[in-house]
C-alpha atoms as a PDB file:
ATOM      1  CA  UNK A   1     -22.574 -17.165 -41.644  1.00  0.00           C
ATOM      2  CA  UNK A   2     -20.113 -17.251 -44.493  1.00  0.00           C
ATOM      3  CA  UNK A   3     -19.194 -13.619 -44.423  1.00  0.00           C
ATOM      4  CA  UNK A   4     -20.548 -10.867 -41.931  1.00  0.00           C
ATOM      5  CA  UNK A   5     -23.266  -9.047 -44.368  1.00  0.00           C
ATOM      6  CA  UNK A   6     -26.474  -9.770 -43.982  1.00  0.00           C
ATOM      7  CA  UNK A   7     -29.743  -7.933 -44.755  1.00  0.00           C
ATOM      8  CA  UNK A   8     -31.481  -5.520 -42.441  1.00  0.00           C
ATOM      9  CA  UNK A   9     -35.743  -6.836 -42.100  1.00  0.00           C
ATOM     10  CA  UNK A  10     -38.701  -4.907 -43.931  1.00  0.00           C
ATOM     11  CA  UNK A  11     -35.712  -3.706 -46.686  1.00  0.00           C
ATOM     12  CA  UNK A  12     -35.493  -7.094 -48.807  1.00  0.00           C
ATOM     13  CA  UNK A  13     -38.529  -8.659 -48.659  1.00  0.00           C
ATOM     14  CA  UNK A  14     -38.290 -12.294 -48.446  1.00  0.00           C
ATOM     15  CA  UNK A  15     -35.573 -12.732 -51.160  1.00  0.00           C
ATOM     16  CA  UNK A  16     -37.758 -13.353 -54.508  1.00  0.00           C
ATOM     17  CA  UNK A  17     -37.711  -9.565 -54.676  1.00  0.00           C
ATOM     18  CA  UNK A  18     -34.342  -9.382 -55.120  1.00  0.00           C
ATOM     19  CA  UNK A  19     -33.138 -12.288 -56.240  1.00  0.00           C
ATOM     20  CA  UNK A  20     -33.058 -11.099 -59.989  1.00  0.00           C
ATOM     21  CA  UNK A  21     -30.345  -8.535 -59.037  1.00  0.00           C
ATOM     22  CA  UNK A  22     -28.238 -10.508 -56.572  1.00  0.00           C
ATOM     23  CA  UNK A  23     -26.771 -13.754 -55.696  1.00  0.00           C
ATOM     24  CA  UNK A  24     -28.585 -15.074 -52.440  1.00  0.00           C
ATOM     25  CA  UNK A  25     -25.763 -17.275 -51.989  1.00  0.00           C
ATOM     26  CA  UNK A  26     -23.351 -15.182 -51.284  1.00  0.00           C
ATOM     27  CA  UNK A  27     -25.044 -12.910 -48.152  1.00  0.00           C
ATOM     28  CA  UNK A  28     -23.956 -14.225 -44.653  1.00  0.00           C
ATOM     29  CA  UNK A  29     -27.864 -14.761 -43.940  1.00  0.00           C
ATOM     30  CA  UNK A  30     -30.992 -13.048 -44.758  1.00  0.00           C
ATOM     31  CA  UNK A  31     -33.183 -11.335 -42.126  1.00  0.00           C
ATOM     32  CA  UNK A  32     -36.597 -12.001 -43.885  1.00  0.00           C
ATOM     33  CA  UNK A  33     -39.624  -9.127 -43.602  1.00  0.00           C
ATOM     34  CA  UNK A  34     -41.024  -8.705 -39.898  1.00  0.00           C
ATOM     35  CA  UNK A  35     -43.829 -11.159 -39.620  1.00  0.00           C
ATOM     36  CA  UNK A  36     -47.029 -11.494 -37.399  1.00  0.00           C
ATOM     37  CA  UNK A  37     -49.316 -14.390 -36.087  1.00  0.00           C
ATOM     38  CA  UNK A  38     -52.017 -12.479 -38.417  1.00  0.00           C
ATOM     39  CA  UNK A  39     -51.854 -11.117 -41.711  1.00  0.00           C
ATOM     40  CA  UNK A  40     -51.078  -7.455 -41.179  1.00  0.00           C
ATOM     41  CA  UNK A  41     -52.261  -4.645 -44.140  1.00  0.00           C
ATOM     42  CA  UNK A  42     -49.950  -1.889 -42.334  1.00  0.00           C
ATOM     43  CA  UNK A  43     -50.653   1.709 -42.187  1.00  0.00           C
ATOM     44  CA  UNK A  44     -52.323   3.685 -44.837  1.00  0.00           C
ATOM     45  CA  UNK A  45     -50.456   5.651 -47.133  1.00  0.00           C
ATOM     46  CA  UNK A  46     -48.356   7.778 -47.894  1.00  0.00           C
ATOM     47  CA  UNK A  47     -46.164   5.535 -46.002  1.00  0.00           C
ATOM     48  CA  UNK A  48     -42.367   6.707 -46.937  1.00  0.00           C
ATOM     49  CA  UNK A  49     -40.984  10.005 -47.556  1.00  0.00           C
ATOM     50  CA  UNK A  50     -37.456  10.461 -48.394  1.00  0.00           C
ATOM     51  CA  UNK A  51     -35.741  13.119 -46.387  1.00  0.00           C
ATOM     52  CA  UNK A  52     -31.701  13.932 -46.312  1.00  0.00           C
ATOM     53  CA  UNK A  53     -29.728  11.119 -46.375  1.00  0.00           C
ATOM     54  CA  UNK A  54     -32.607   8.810 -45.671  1.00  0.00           C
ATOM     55  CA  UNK A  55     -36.055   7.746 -45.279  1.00  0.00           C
ATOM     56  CA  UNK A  56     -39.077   8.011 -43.165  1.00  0.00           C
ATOM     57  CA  UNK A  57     -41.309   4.699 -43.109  1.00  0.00           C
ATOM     58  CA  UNK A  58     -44.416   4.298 -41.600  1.00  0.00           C
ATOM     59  CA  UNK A  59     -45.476   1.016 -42.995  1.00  0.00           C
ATOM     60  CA  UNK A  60     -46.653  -0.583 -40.368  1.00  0.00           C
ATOM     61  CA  UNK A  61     -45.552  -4.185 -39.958  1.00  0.00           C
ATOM     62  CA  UNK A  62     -47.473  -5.072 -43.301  1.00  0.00           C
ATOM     63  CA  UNK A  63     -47.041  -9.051 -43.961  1.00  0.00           C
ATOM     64  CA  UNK A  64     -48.915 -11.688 -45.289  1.00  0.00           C
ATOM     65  CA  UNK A  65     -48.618 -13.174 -41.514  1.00  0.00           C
ATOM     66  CA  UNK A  66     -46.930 -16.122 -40.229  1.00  0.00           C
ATOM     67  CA  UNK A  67     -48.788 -19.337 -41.912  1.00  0.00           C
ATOM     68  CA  UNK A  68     -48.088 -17.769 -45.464  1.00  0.00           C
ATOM     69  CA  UNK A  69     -44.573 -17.175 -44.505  1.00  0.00           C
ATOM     70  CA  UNK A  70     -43.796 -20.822 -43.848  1.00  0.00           C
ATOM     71  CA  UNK A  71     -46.208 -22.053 -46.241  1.00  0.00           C
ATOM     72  CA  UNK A  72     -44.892 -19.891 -49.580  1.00  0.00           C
ATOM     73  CA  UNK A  73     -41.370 -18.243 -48.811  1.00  0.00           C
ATOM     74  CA  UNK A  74     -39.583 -20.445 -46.001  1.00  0.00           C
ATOM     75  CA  UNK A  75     -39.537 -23.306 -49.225  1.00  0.00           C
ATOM     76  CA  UNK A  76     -38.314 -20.953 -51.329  1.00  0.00           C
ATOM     77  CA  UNK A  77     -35.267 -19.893 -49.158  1.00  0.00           C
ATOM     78  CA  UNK A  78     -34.723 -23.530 -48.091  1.00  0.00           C
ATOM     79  CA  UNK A  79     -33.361 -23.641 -51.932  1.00  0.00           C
ATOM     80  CA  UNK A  80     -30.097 -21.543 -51.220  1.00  0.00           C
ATOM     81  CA  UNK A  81     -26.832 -21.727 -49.115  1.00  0.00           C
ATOM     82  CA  UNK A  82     -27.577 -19.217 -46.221  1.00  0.00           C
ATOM     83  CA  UNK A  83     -28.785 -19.129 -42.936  1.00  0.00           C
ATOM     84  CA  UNK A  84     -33.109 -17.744 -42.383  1.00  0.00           C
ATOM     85  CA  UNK A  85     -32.924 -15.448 -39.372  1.00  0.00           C
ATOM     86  CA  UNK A  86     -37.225 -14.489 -39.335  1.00  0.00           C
ATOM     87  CA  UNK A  87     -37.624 -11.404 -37.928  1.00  0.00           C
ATOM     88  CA  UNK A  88     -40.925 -11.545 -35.221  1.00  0.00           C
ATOM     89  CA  UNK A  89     -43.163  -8.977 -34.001  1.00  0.00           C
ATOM     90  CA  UNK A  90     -46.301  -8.841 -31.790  1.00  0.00           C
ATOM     91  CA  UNK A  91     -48.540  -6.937 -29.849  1.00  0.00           C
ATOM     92  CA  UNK A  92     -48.114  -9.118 -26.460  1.00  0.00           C
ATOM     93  CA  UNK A  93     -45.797 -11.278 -24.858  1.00  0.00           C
ATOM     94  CA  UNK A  94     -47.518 -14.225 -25.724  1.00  0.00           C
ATOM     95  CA  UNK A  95     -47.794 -12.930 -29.689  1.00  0.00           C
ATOM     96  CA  UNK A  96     -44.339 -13.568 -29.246  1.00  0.00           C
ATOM     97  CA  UNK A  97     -44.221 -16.792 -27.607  1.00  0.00           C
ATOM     98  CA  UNK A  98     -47.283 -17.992 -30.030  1.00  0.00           C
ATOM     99  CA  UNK A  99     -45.063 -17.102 -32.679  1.00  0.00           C
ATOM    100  CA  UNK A 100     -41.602 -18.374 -31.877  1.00  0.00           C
ATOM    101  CA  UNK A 101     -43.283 -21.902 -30.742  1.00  0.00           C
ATOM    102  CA  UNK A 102     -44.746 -22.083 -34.536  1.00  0.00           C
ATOM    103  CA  UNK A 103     -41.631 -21.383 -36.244  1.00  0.00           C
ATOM    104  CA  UNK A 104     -39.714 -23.298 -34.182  1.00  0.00           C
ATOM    105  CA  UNK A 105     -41.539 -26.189 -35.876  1.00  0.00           C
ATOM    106  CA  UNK A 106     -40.704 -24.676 -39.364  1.00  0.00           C
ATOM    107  CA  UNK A 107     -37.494 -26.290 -40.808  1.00  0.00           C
ATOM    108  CA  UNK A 108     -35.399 -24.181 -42.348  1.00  0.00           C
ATOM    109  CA  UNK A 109     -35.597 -21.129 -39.937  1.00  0.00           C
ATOM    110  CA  UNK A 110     -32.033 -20.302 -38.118  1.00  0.00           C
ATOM    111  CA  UNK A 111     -32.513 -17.682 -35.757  1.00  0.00           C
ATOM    112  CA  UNK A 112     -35.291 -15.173 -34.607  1.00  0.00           C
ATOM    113  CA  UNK A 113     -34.664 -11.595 -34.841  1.00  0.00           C
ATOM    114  CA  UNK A 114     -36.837 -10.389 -32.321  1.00  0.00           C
ATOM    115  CA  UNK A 115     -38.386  -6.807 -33.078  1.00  0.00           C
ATOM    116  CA  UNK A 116     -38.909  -5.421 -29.842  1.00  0.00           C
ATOM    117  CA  UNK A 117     -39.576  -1.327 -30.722  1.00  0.00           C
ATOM    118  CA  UNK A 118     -43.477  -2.428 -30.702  1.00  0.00           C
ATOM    119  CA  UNK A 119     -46.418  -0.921 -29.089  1.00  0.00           C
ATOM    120  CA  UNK A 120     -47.410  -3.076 -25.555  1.00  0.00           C
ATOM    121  CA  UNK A 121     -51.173  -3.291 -25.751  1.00  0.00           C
ATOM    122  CA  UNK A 122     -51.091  -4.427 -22.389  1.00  0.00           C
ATOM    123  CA  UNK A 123     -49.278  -1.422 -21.201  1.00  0.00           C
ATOM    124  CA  UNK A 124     -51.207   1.050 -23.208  1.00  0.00           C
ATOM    125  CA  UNK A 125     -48.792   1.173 -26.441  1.00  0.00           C
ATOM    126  CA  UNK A 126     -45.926   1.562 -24.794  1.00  0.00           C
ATOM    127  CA  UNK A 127     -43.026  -0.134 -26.616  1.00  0.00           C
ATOM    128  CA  UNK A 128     -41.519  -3.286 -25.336  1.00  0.00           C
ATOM    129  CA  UNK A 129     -38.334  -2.004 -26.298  1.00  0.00           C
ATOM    130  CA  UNK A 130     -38.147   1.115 -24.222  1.00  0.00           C
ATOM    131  CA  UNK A 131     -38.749  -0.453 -20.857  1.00  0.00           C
ATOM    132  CA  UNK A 132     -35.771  -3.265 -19.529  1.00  0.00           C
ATOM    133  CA  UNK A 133     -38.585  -5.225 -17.449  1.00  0.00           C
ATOM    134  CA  UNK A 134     -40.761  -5.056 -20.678  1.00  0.00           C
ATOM    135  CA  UNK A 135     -37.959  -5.984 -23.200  1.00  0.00           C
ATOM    136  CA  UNK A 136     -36.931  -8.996 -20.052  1.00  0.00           C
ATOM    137  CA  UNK A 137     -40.323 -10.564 -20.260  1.00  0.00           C
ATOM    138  CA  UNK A 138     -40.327 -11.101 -24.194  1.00  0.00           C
ATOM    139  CA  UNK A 139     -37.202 -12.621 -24.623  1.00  0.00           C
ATOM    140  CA  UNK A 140     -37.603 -15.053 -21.507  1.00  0.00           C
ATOM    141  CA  UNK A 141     -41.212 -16.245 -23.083  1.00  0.00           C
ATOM    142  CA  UNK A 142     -39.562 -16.329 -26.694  1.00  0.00           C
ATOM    143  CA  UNK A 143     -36.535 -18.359 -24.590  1.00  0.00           C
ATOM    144  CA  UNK A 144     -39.144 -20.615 -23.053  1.00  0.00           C
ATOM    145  CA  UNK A 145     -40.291 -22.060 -26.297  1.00  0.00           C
ATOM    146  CA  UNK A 146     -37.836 -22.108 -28.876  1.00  0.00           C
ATOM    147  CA  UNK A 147     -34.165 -23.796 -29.498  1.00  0.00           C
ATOM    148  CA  UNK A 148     -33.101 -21.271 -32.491  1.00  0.00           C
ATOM    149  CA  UNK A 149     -30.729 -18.601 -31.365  1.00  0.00           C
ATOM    150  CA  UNK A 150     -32.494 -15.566 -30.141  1.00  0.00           C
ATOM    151  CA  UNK A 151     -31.596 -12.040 -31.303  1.00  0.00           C
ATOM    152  CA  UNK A 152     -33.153  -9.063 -29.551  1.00  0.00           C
ATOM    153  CA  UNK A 153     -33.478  -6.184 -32.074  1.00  0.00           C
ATOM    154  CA  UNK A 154     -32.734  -2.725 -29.934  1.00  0.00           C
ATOM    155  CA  UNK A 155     -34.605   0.580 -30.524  1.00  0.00           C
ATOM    156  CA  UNK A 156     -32.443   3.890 -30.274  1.00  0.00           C
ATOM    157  CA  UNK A 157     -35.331   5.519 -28.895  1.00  0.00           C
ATOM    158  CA  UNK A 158     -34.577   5.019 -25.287  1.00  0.00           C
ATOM    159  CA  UNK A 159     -32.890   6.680 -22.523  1.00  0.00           C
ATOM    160  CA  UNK A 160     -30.032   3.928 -22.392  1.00  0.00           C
ATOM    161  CA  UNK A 161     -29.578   1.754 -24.767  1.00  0.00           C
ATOM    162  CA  UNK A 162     -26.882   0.002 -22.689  1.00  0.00           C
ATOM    163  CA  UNK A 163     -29.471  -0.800 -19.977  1.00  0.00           C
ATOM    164  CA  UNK A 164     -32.385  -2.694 -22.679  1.00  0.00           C
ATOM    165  CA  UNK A 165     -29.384  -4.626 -24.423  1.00  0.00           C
ATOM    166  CA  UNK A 166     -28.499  -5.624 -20.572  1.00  0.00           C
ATOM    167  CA  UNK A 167     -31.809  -6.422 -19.704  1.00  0.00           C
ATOM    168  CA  UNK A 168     -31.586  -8.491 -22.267  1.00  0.00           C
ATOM    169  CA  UNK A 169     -28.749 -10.223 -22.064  1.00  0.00           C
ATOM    170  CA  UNK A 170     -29.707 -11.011 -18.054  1.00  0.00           C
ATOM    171  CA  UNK A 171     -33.177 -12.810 -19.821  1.00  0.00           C
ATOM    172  CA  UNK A 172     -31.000 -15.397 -22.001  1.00  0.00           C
ATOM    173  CA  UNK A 173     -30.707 -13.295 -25.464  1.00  0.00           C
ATOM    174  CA  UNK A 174     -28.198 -14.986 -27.796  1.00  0.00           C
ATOM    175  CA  UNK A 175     -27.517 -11.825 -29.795  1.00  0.00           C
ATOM    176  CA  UNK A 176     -28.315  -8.782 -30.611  1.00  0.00           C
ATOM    177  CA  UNK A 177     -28.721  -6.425 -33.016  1.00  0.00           C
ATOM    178  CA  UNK A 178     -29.313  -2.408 -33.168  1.00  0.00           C
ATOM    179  CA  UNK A 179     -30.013  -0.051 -34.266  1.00  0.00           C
ATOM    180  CA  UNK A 180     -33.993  -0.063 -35.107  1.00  0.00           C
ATOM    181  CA  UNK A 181     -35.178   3.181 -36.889  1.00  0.00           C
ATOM    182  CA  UNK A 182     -34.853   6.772 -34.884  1.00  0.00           C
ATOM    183  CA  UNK A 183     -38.317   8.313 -34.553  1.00  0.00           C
ATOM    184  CA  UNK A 184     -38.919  11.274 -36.448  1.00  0.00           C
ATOM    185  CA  UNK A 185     -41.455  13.224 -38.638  1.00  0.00           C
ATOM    186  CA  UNK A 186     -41.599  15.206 -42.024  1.00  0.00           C
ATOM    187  CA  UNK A 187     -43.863  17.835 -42.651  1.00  0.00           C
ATOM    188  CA  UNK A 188     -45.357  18.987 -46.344  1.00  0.00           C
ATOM    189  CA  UNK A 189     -45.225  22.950 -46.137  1.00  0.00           C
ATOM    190  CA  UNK A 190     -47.678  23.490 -49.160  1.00  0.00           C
ATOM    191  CA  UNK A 191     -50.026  21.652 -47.760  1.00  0.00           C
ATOM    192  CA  UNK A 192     -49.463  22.684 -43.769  1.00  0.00           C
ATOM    193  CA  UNK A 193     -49.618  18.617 -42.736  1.00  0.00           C
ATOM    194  CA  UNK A 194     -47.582  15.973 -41.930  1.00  0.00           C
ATOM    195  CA  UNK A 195     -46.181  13.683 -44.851  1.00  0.00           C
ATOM    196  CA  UNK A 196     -46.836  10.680 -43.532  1.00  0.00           C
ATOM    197  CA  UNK A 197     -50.583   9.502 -42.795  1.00  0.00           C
ATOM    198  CA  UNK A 198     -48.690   8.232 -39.440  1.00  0.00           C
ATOM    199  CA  UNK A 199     -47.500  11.358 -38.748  1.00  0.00           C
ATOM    200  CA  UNK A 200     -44.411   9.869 -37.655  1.00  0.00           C
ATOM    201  CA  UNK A 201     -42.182   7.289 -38.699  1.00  0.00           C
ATOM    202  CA  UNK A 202     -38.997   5.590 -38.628  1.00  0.00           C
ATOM    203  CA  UNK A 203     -35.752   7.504 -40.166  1.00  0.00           C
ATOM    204  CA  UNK A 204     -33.065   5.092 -41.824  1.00  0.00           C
ATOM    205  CA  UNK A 205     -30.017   5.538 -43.730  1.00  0.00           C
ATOM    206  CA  UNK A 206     -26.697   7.000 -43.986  1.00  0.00           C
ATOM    207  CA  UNK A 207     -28.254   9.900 -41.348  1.00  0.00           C
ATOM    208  CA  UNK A 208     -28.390   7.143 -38.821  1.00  0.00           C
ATOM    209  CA  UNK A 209     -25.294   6.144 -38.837  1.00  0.00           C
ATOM    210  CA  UNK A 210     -23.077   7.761 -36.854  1.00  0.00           C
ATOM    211  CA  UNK A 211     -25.999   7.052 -33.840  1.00  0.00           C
ATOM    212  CA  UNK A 212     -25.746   3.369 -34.809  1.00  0.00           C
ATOM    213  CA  UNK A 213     -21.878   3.177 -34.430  1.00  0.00           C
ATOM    214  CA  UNK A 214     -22.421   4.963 -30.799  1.00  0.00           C
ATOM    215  CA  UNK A 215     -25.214   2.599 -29.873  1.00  0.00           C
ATOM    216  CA  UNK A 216     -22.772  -0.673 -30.663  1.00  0.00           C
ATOM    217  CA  UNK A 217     -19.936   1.281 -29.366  1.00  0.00           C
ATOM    218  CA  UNK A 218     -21.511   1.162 -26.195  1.00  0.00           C
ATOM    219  CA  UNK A 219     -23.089  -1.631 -26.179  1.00  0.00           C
ATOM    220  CA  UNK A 220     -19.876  -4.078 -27.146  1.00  0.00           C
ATOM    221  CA  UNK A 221     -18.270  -2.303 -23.661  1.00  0.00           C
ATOM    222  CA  UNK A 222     -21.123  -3.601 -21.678  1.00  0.00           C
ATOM    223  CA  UNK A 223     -22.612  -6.412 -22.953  1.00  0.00           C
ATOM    224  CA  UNK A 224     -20.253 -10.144 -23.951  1.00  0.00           C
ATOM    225  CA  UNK A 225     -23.273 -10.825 -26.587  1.00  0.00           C
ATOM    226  CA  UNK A 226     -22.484 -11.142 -30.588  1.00  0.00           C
ATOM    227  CA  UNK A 227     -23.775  -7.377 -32.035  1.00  0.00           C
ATOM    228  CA  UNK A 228     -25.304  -7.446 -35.651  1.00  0.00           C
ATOM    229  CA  UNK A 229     -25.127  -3.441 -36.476  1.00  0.00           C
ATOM    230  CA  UNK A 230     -27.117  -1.950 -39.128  1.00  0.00           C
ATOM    231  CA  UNK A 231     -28.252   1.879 -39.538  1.00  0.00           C
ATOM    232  CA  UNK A 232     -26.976   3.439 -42.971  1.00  0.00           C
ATOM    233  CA  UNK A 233     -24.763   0.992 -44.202  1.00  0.00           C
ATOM    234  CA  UNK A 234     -24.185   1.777 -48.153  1.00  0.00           C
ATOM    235  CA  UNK A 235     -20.430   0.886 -48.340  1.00  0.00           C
ATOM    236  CA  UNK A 236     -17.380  -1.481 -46.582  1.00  0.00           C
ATOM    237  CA  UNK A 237     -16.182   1.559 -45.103  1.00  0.00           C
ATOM    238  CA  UNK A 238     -19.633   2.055 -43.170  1.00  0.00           C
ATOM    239  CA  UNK A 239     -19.439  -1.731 -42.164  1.00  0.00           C
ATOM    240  CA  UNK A 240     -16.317  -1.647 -40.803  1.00  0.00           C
ATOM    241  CA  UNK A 241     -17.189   1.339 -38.847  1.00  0.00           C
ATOM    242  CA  UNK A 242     -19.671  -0.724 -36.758  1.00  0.00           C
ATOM    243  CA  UNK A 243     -17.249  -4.032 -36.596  1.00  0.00           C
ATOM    244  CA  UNK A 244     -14.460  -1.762 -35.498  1.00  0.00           C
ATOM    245  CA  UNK A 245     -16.781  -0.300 -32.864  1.00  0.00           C
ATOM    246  CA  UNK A 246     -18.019  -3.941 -31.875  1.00  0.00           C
ATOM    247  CA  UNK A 247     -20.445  -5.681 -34.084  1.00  0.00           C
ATOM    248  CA  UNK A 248     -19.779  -9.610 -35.413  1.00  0.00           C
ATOM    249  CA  UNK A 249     -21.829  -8.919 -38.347  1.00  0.00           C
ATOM    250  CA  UNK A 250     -23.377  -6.129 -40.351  1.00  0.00           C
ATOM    251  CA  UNK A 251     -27.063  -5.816 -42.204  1.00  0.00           C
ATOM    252  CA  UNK A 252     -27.465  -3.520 -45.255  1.00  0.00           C
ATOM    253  CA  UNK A 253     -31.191  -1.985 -45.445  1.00  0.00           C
ATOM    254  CA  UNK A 254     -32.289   1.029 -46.641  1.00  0.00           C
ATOM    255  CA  UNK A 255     -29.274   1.066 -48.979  1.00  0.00           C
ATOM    256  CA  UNK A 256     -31.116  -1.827 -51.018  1.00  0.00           C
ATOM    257  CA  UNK A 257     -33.473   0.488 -52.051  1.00  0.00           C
ATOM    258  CA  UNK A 258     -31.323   2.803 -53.736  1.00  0.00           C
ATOM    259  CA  UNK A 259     -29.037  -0.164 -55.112  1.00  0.00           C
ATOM    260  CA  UNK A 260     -30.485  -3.647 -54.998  1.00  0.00           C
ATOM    261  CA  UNK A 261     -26.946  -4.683 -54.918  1.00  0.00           C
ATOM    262  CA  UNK A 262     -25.712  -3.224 -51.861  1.00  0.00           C
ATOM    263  CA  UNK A 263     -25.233  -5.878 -49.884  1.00  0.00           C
ATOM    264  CA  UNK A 264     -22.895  -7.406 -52.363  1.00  0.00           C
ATOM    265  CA  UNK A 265     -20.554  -4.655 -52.895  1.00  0.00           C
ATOM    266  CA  UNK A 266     -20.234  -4.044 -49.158  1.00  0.00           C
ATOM    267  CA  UNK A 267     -19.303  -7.591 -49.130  1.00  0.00           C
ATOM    268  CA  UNK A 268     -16.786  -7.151 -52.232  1.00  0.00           C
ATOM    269  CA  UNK A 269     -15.607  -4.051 -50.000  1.00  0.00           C
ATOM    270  CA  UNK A 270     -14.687  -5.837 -46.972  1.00  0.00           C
ATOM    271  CA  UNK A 271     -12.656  -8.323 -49.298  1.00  0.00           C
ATOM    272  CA  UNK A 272     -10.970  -6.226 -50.782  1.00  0.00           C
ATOM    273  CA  UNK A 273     -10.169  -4.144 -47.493  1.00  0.00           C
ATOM    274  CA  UNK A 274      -8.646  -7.611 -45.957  1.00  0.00           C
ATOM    275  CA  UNK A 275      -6.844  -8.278 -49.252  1.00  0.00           C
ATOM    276  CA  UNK A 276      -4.746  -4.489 -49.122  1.00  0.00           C
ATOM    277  CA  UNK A 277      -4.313  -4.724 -45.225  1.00  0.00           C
ATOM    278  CA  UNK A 278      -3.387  -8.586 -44.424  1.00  0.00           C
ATOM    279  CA  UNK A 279      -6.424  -9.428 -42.516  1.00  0.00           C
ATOM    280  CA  UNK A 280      -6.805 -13.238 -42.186  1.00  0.00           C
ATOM    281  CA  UNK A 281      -9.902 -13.161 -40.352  1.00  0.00           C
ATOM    282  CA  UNK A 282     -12.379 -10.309 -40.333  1.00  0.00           C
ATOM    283  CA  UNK A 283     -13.007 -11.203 -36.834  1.00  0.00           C
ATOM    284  CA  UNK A 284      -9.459  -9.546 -36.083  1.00  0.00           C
ATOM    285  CA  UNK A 285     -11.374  -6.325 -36.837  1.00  0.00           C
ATOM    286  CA  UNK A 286     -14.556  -6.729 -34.116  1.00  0.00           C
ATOM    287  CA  UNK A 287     -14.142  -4.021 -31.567  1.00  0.00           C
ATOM    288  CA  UNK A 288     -10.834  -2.852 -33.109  1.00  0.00           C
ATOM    289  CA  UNK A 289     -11.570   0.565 -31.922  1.00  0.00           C
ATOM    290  CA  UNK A 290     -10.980  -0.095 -28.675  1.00  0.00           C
ATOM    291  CA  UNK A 291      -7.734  -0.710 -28.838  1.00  0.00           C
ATOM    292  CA  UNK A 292      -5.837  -4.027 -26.887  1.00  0.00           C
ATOM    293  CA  UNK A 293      -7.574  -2.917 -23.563  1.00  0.00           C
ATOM    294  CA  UNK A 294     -10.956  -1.984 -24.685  1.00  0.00           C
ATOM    295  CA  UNK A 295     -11.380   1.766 -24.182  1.00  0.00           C
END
């Protein structure tokens, strides 16, 4: 990565979206729309409500599905200077290991964000991500068949965070990154129902973050893995909360939405934070919070 922005999945599409606004060139990488072995329609709508400081999705993994990903966007991002991280999501371990093993074949594809805060259909819906032994197997069968870096994307909708991201770090993750959505619901008092056809959905944006800087606070004191944090990042300053609490990198999501150019002024931010304060290396800042002995 040339710089430590990148782009948070299912919040830029897979770049053509965008690309009339920004320069895809300059982003550190691009996490590409969560994709599935099978086309995937999603949930029906409404699907988003905006609530304070945020938004609730519901959406529902929609994607064109894995073969249309390689066969129409992958050549399309090939065309620019940045690194393909595709995010991958399935209903079973071996969705995941079916679906690492076909990308791994796919040139052009960096790293696999691995979207663990999915319903186990084997386990009757419960997700992956909230159970260590769960979270364990999918990353050791994604491991078993792939030579991209793996990163293991951690819900906040657990117990202990510390102990999934630990889990997976014992099953060979390369990286991580957190934090996923926070589960919550909206509710339309005219009407005496709940917003969403879902009923519930995942909250993003600035409201998140101050959970999201926790999480990779804790996280970095536990776990010797490189931390991508996202959860309401709009400006530098909210990046360099999360490196100073621990993370390498940072991805800009729900932000997008509000300003398709996000991402780039965070990344103007952080330059022109390391111009005024003398930082050679914005890996100087990583876990700067912690002070010289960590705590």
């Amino acid at each position: 990565m040339k710089n430590p922005v990148t782009t948070a999945s299912g919040t830029f599409g897979f770049g053509p979206e965008y690309a009339p606004y920004v320069d895809l060139n300059r982003l550190g990488a691009i996490v590409v729309k969560g994709t599935t072995l099978k086309p995937r329609a999603g949930n029906p709508p409404p699907r988003i409500v905006e609530t304070p400081a945020g938004i609730l999705n519901a959406i529902g993994l929609q994607n064109p599905g894995v073969e249309h990903f390689i066969a129409e966007a992958l050549p399309y991002l090939r065309q620019f200077d940045l690194p393909v991280i595709v995010n991958i999501a399935g209903d079973t371990e071996d969705d995941y290991a079916r679906l690492a093993a076909r990308l791994e074949r796919a040139p052009g594809v960096a790293g696999l964000e691995v979207n663990i805060s999915c319903p186990n259909v084997h386990k009757g819906g419960l997700q992956f991500g909230v159970d260590p032994e769960a979270a364990a197997g999918v990353v050791r069968a994604v491991k078993a068949v792939t030579t991209r870096p793996v990163i293991v994307k951690l819900s906040p909708n657990v117990t202990s965070i510390v102990e999934i991201a630990e889990a997976a770090a014992a099953a060979g993750a390369d990286a991580l990154s957190m934090i996923n959505t926070l589960l919550g619901m909206a509710i339309d008092i005219k009407h005496r129902r709940p917003f969403l056809a879902n009923v519930t959905g995942g909250l993003s944006g600035p409201a998140v973050r101050p959970v999201a800087v926790r999480a990779v606070w804790q996280v970095y004191r536990a776990v010797k893995l490189p931390i991508i944090g996202m959860g309401g990042v709009v400006t530098a300053a909210d990046a360099l909360e999360l490196i100073m609490a621990g993370a390498t990198a940072v991805a800009v999501g729900t932000a997008s939405f509000v300003n398709p150019r996000a991402a780039m002024d965070v990344i103007d931010g952080l330059e022109k934070f390391m111009t005024d304060n003398g930082v050679r290396d914005i890996n100087e800042l990583v876990g700067a919070a912690h002070g010289k002995d960590g705590k």
